[in-house]
Protein backbone atom coordinates (compact mmCIF):
# COMPACT_ATOMS: atom_id res chain seq x y z
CA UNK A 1 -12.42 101.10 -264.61
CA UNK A 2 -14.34 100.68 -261.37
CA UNK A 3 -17.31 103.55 -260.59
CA UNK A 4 -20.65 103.42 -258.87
CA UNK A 5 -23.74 103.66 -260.82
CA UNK A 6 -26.22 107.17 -260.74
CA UNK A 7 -28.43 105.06 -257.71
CA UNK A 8 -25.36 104.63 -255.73
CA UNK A 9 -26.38 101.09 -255.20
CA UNK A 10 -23.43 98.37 -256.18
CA UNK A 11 -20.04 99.11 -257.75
CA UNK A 12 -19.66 97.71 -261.46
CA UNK A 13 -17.04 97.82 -264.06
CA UNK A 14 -17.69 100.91 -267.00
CA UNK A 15 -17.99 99.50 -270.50
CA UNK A 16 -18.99 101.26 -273.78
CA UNK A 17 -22.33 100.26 -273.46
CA UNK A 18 -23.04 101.21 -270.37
CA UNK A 19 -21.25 104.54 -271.16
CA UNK A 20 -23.93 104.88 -274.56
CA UNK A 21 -27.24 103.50 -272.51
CA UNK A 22 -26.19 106.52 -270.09
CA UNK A 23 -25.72 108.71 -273.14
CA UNK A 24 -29.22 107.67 -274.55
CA UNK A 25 -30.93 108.52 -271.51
CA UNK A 26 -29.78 111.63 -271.22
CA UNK A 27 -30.40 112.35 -274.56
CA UNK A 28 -34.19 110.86 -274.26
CA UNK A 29 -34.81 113.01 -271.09
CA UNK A 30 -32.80 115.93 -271.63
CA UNK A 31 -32.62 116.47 -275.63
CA UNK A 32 -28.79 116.79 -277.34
CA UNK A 33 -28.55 120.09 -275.86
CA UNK A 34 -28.23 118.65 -272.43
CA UNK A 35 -25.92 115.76 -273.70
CA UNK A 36 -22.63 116.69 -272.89
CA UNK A 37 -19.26 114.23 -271.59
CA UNK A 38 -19.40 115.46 -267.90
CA UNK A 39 -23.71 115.29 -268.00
CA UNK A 40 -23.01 111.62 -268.45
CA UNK A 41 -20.36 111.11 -266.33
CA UNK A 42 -23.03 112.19 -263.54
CA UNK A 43 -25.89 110.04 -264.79
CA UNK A 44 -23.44 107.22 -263.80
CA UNK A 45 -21.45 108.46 -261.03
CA UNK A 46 -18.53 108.59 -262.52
CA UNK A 47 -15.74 110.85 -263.38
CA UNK A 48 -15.63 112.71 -266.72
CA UNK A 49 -11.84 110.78 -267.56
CA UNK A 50 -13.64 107.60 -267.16
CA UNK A 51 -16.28 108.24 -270.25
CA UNK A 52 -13.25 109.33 -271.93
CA UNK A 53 -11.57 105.87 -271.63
CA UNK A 54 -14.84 104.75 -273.36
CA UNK A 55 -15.53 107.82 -276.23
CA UNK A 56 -13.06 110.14 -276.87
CA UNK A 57 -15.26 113.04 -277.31
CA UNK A 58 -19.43 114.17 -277.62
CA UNK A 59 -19.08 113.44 -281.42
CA UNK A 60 -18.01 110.07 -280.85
CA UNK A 61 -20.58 109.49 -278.04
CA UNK A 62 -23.42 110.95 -280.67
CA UNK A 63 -22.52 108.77 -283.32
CA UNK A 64 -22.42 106.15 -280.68
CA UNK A 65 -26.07 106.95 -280.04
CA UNK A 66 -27.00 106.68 -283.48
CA UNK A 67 -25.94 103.36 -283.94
CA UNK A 68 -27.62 102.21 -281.00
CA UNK A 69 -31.18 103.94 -282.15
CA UNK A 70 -30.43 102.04 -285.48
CA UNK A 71 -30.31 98.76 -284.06
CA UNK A 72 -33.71 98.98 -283.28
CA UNK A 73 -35.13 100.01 -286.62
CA UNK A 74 -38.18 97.91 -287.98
CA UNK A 75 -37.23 94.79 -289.93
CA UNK A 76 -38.09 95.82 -293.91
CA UNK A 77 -40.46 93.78 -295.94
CA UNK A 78 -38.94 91.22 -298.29
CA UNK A 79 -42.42 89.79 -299.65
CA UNK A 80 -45.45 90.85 -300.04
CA UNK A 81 -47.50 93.35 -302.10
CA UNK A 82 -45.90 95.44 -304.63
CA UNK A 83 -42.12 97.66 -304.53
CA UNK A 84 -44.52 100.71 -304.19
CA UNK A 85 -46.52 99.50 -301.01
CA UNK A 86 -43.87 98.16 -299.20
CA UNK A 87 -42.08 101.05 -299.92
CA UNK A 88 -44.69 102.86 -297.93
CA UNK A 89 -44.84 100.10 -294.76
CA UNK A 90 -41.16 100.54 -294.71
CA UNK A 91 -40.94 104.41 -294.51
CA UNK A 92 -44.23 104.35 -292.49
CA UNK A 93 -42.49 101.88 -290.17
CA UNK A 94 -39.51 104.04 -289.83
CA UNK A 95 -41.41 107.11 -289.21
CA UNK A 96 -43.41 105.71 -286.41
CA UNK A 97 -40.02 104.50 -284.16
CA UNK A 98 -38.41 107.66 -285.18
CA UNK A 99 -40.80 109.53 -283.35
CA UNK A 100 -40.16 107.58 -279.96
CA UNK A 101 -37.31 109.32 -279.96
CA UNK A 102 -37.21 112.32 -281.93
CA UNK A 103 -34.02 113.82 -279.94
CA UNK A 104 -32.48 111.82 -283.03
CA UNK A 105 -33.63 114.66 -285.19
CA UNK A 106 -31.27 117.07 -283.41
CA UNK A 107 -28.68 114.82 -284.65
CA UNK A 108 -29.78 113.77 -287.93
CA UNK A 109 -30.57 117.67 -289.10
CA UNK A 110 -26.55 118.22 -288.64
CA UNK A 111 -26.82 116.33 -292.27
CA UNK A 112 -22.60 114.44 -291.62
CA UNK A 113 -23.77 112.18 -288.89
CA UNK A 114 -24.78 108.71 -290.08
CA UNK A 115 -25.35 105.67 -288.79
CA UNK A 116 -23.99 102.49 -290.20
CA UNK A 117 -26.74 99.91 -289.70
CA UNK A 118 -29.02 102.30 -291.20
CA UNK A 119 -27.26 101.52 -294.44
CA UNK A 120 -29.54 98.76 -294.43
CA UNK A 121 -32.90 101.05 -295.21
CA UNK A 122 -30.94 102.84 -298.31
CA UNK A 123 -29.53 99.51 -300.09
CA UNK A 124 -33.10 97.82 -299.69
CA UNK A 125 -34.76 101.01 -300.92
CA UNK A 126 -32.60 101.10 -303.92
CA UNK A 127 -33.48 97.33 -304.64
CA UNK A 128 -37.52 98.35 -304.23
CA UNK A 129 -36.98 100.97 -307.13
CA UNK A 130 -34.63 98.69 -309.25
CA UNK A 131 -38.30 96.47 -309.49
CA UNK A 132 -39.58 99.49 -310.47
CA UNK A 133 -37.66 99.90 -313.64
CA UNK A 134 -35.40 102.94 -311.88
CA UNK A 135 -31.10 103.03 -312.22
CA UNK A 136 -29.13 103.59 -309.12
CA UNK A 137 -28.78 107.08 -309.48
CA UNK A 138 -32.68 107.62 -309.77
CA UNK A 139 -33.13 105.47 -306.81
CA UNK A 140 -30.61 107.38 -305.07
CA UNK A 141 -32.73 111.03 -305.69
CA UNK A 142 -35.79 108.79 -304.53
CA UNK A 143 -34.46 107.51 -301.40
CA UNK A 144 -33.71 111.52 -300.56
CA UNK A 145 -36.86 112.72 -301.49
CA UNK A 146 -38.43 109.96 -298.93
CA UNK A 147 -36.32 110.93 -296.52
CA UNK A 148 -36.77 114.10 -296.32
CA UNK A 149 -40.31 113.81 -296.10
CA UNK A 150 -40.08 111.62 -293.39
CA UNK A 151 -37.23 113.73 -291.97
CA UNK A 152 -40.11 116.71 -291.85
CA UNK A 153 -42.53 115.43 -290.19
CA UNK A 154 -40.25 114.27 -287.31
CA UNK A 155 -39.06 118.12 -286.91
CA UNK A 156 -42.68 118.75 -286.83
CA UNK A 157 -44.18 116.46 -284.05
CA UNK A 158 -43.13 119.22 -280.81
CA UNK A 159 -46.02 121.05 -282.10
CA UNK A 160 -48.46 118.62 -282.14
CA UNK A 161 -48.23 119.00 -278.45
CA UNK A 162 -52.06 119.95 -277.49
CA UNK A 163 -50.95 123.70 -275.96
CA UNK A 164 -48.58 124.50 -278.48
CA UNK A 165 -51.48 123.31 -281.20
CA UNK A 166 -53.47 125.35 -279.22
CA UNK A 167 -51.23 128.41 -279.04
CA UNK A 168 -50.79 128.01 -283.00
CA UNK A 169 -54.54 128.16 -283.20
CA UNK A 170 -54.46 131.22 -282.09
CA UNK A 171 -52.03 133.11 -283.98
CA UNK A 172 -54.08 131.53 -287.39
CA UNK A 173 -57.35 132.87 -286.09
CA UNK A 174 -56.32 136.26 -284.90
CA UNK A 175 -54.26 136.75 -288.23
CA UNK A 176 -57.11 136.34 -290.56
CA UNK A 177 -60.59 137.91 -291.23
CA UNK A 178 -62.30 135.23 -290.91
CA UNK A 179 -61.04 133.28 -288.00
CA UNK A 180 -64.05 130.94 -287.57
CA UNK A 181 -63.02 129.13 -291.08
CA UNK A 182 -59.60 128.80 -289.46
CA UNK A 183 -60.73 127.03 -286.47
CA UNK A 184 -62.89 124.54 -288.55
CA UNK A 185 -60.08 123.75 -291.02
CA UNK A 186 -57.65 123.12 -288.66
CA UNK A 187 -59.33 121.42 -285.73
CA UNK A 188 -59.84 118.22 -287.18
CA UNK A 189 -56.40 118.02 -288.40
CA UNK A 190 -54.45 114.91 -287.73
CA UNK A 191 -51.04 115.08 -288.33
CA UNK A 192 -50.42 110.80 -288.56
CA UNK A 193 -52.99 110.73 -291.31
CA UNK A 194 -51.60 113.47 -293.47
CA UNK A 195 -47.98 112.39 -293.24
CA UNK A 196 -49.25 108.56 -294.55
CA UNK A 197 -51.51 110.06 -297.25
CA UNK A 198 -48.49 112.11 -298.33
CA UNK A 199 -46.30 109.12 -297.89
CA UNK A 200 -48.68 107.56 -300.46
CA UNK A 201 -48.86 110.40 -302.61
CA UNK A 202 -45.19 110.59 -303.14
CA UNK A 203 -43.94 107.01 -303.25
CA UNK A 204 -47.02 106.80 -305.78
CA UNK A 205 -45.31 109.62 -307.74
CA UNK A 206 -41.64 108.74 -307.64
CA UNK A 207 -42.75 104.84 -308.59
CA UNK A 208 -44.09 106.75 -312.12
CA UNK A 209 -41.67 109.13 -313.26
């Protein structure tokens, strides 16, 4: 199928992954909200029966999109330190290219959407706890419990934006008697640093139960 690209420069031939890459950058740009099949039929100047030769519908094209985020997931450590602390470099790691593109957590919080490749990240974890003396089934309440976590602090990080920290601020301090102790508390609060002491914290805790 023959169409000319969004720029309107050349004519090319539609494939599935130019049909995704379109998909992705609408997502990036525009959130899942604004990802629809006709949305990125326009991004490439196409027609919406085109995409369709390519996806058959949005839920295809999202778990499309998934796939393609998962690709890029950091390699996990095989050597090195002990089950616990790579543990925490792996779900760090994760964490960190999560939030380049947190429009996955739109996705992800539907809970049936899963990508393949990220199979990868629950099979190693599982082997980190086996060292660790844990069964499968332990593992497997582990691996939750992690990602959730990590799963939480991606739904937080729109309000780390400076004026909706800010705004929050404000609420705190006009919602207390003593607003003063508010502002001091939470001022100095970095989000990054709390999520990898916590990360600590719990890894630390599930490696001793």
């Amino acid at each position: 199928m023959v169409t000319r690209t969004s720029s309107g420069g050349h004519r090319q031939f539609l494939t599935r992954r130019i049909v995704v890459a379109a998909g992705r950058r609408v997502a990036e740009s525009e959130g899942v909200g604004g990802l629809t099949i006709r949305r990125v039929a326009a991004e490439l100047g196409a027609a919406p029966m085109a995409i369709y030769r390519h996806v058959k519908d949005k839920h295809e094209l999202t778990m499309a999109l998934l796939e393609d985020v998962a690709e890029g997931l950091p390699a996990l450590p095989t050597e090195g330190g002990t089950p616990q602390e790579r543990i925490v470099a792996a779900f760090a790691a994760v964490d960190a290219y999560l939030a380049q593109h947190v429009w996955v957590v739109e996705i992800l919080r539907q809970g049936e959407l899963f990508a393949p490749r990220a199979a990868s990240l629950f099979v190693w974890t599982l082997d980190q706890f086996a060292e660790l003396g844990m069964d499968d089934r332990q593992a497997t309440d582990a691996y939750a419990q992690l990602w959730w976590y990590v799963l939480g602090h991606l739904c937080y990080l729109p309000g780390v934006a400076p004026e909706r920290r800010a705004a929050r601020e404000g609420l705190l301090s006009s919602s207390v008697d003593d607003p003063e102790r508010v502002r001091r508390a939470v001022r100095p609060f970095d989000h990054q640093t709390a999520f990898l002491s916590g990360l600590g914290t719990l890894v630390g805790a599930l490696a001793t139960r």
